[in-house]
Protein backbone atom coordinates (compact mmCIF):
# COMPACT_ATOMS: atom_id res chain seq x y z
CA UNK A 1 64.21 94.52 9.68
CA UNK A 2 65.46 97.32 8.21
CA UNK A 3 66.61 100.73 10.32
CA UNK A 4 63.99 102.71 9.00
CA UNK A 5 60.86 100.22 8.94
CA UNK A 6 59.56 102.75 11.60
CA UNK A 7 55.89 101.15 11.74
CA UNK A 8 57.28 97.57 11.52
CA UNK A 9 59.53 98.36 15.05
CA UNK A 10 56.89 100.63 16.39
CA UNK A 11 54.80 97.03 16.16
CA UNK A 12 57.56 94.58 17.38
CA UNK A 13 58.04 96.81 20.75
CA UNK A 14 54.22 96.73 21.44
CA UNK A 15 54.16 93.51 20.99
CA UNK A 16 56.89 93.17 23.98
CA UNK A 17 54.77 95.39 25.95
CA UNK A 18 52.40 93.19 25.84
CA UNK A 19 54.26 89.93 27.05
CA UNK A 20 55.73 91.95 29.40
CA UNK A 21 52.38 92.84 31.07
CA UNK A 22 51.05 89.16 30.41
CA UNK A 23 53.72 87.06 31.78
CA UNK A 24 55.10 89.82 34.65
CA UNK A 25 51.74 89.41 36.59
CA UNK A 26 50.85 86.51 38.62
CA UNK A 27 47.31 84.76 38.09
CA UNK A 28 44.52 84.49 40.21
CA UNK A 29 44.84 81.40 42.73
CA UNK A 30 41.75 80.61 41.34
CA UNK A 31 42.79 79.72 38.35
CA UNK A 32 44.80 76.54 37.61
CA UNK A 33 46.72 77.65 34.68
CA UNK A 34 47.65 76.11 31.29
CA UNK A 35 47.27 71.80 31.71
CA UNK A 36 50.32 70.04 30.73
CA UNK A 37 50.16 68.57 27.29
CA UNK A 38 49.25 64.77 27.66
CA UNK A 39 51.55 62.57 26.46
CA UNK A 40 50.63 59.95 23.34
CA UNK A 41 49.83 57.25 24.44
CA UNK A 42 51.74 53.93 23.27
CA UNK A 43 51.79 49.97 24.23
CA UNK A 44 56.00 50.74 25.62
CA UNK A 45 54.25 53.93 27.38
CA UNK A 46 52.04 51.44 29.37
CA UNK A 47 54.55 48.97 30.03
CA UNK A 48 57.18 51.38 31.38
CA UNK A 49 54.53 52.55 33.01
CA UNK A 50 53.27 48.73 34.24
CA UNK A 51 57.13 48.16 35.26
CA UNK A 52 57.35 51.25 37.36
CA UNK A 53 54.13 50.06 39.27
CA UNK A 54 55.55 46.62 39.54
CA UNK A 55 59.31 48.05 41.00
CA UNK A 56 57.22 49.92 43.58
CA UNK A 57 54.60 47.89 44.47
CA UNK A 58 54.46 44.40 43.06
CA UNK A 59 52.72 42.52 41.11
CA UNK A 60 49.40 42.68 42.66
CA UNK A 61 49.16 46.31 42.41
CA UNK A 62 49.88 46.65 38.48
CA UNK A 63 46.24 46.80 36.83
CA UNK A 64 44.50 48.69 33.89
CA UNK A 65 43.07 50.89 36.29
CA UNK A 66 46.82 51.46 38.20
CA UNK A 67 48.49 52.53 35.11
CA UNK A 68 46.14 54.65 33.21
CA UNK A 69 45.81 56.60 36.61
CA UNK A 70 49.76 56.57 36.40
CA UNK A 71 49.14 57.62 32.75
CA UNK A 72 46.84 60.41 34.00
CA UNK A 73 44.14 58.83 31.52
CA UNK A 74 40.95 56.13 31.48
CA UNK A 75 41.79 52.57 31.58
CA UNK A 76 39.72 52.32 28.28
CA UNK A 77 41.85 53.74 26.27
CA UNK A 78 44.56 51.56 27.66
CA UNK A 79 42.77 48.63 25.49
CA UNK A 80 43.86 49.94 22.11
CA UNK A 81 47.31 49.22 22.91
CA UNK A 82 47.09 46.53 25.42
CA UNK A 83 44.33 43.72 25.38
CA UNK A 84 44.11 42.82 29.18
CA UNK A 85 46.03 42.67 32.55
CA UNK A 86 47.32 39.16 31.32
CA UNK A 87 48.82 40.50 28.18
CA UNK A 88 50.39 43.73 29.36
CA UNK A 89 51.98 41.77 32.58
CA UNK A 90 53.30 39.30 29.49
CA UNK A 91 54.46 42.12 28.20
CA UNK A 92 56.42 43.47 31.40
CA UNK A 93 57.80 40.49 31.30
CA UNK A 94 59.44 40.10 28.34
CA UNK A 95 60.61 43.57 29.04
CA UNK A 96 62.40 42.45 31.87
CA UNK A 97 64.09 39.73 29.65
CA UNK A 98 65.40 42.64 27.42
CA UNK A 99 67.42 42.82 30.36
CA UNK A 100 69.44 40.16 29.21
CA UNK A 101 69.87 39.73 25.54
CA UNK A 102 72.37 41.24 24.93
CA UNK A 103 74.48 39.04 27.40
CA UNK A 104 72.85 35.91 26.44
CA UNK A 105 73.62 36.44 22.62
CA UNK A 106 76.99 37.63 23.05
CA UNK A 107 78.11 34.36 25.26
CA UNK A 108 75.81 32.12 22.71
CA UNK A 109 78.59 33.51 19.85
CA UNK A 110 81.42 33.35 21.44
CA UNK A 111 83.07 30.13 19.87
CA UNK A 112 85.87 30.39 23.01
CA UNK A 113 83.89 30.36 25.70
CA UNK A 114 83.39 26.91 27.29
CA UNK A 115 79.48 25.95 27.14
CA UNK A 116 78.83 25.94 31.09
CA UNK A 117 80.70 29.09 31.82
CA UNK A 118 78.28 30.14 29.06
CA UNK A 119 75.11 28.64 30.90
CA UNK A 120 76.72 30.04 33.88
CA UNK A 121 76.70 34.06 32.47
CA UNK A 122 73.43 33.80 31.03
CA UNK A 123 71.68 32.24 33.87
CA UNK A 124 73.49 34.85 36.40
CA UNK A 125 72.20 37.79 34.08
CA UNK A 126 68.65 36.45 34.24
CA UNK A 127 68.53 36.15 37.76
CA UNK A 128 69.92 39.37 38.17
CA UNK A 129 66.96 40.81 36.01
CA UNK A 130 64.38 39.49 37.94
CA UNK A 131 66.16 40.51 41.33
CA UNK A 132 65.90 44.22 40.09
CA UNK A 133 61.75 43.83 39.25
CA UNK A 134 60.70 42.43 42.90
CA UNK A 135 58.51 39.77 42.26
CA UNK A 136 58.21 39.57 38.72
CA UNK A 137 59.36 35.83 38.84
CA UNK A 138 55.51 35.57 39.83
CA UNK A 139 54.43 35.48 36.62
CA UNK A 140 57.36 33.80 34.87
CA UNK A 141 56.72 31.48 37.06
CA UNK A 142 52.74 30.28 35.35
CA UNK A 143 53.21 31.54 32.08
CA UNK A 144 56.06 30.27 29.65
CA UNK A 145 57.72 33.69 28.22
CA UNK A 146 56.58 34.04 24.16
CA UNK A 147 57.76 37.54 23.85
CA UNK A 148 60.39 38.26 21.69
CA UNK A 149 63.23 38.99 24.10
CA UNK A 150 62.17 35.91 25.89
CA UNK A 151 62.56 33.81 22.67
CA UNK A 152 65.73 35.34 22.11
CA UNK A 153 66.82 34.39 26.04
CA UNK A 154 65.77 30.77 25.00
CA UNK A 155 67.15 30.42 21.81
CA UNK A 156 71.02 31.63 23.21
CA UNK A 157 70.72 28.77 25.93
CA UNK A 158 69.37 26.24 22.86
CA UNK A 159 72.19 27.27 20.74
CA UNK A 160 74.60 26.80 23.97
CA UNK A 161 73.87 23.97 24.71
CA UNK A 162 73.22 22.10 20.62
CA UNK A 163 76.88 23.46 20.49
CA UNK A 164 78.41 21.41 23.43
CA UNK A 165 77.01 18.20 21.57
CA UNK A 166 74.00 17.68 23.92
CA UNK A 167 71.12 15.63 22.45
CA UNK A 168 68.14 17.35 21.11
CA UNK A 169 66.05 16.34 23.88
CA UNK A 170 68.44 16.82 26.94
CA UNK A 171 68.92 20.63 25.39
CA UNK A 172 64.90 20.88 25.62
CA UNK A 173 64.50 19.72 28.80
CA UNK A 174 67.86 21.40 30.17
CA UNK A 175 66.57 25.21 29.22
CA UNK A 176 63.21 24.31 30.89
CA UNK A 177 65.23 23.42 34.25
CA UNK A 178 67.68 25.89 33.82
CA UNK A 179 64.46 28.17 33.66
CA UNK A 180 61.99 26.59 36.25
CA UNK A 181 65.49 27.25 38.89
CA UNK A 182 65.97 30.92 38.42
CA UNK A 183 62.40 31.13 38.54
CA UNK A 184 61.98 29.76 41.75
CA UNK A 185 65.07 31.00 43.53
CA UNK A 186 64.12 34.42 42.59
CA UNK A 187 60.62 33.86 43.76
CA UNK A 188 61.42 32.31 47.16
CA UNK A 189 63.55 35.48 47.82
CA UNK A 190 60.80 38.16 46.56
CA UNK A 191 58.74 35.97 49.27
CA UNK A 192 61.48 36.80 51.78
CA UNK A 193 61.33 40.56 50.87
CA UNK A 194 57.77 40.57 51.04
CA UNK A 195 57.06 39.37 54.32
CA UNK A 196 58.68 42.79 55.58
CA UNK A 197 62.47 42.14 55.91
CA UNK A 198 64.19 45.52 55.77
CA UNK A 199 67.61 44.58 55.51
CA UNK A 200 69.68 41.02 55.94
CA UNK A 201 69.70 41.45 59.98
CA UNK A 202 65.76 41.15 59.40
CA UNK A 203 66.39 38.06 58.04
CA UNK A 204 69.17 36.71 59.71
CA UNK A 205 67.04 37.38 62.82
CA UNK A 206 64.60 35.03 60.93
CA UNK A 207 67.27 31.59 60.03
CA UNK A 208 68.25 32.29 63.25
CA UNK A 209 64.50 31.73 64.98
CA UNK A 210 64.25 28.53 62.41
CA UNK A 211 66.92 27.17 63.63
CA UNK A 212 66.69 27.33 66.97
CA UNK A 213 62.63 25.70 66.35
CA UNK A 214 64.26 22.93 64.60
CA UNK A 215 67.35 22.56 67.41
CA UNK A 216 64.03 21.97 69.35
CA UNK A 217 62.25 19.51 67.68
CA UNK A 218 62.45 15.81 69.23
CA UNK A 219 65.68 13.66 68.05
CA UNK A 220 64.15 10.78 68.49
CA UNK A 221 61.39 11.69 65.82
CA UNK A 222 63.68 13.82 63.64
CA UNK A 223 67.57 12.72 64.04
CA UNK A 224 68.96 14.11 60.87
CA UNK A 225 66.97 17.28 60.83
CA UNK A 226 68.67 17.95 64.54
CA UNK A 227 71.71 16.47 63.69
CA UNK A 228 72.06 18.53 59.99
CA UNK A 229 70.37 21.92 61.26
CA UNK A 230 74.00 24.03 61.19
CA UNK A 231 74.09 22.50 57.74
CA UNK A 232 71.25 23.68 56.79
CA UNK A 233 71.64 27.07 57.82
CA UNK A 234 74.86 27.59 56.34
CA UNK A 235 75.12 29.60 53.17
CA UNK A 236 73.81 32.95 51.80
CA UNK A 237 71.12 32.59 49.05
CA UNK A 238 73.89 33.60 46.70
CA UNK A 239 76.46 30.76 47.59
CA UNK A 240 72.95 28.04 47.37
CA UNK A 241 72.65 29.21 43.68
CA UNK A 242 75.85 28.37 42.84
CA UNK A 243 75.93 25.07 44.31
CA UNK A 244 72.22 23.88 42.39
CA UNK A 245 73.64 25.43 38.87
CA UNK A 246 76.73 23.45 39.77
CA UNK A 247 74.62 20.67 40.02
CA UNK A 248 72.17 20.99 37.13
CA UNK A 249 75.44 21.81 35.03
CA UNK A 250 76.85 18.48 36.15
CA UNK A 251 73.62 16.58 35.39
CA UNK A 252 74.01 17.47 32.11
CA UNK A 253 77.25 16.74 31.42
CA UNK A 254 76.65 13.30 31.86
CA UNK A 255 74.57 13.04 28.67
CA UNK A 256 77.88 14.47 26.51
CA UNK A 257 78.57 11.84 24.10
């Protein structure tokens, strides 16, 4: 603007007036104001949004209606992204899995890493994924995982395992254990979370009252259950993971040729 565009300044300072006067004085309290600009919707929207539910809630509470109210929109228009409940919890899922790619891949291609220390940092990494997502293990548990991440999970233990020398068949069968017992242990201890432990002196306080019922049971009818029950109760859910890997690992070693 030039210093002598009088009219062109004369207009600029009314026009500061007049946001002055607009934005210096406070609305009616009947009036709710300008409505936030709605966000586009998108299928990762409604899965982030799916997962949030999930983390907070569980699995039961994560349906179309949940999320599009989380959305601040209809569960209809959830369908042009998502086809069900069934697909989108697929979908959370896999996103979960995402979770551990990256670690599965990069122990799958590392030539110097022995193959069950590489079982042994993939399967740790899952189980850590689905410890984060309460009980997501639910539905890993009936449904195998098609997504992509979870076909990239299964292909790093595949390629682990083809590259120890493992028969064809073994491999197969040794992912799908290897899967089925993260999947469980996880699940057995969103079970224990769900029941309404707080902390681990909730459940302590819990192996401690089994115990003491099977201490009680007759000897006579159950010798080695009285006779093993400090064995039983020894070990934190951590240390029993180690010990079945251990013991799937060693399983199938014994197919090496």
């Amino acid at each position: 603007m030039l210093p002598f565009d009088v009219p062109a300044r004369r207009a600029a300072a009314k026009e500061d007036a007049v946001t002055r006067r607009t934005t210096d004085i406070p609305a009616p309290p009947w009036r709710t104001g300008k409505r936030p600009v709605r966000q586009p919707l998108s299928q990762d929207a409604i899965v982030a949004a799916a997962l949030r539910l999930l983390d907070a809630e569980g699995l039961d509470a994560v349906s179309m209606r949940r999320v599009a109210q989380d959305l601040g929109t209809g569960p209809a228009s959830l369908y042009a992204h998502v086809a069900n409940k069934d697909e989108l919890i697929e979908l959370v899922l896999d996103e979960v899995l995402g979770e551990v790619v990256d670690e599965a891949e990069r122990v799958a291609a590392a030539s110097d890493l022995d193959w069950r220390d590489a079982v042994r940092t993939v399967t740790r990494t899952s189980r850590r994924a689905m410890q984060r997502h309460r009980d997501i293990a639910r539905a890993a548990m009936v449904g195998v995982p098609l997504g992509p991440n979870g076909l990239r999970v299964s292909e790093a233990y595949l390629g682990i395992l083809t590259g120890a020398g493992l028969p064809d068949q073994i491999v197969a069968w040794g992912v799908d254990r290897l899967s089925l017992y993260v999947t469980a242990d996880v699940l057995e201890g969103a079970f224990y979370r769900n029941r309404g432990f707080r902390n681990e002196s909730d459940a302590r306080r819990y192996w401690t009252q089994v115990g003491d019922y099977l201490r009680s049971l007759p000897p006579d009818r159950f010798p080695h259950t009285v006779r093993m029950v400090d064995a039983m109760m020894t070990g934190d859910s951590d240390e029993r993971f180690e010990h079945g890997l251990d013991m799937i690992l060693d399983g199938l070693a014994r197919h090496l040729p």
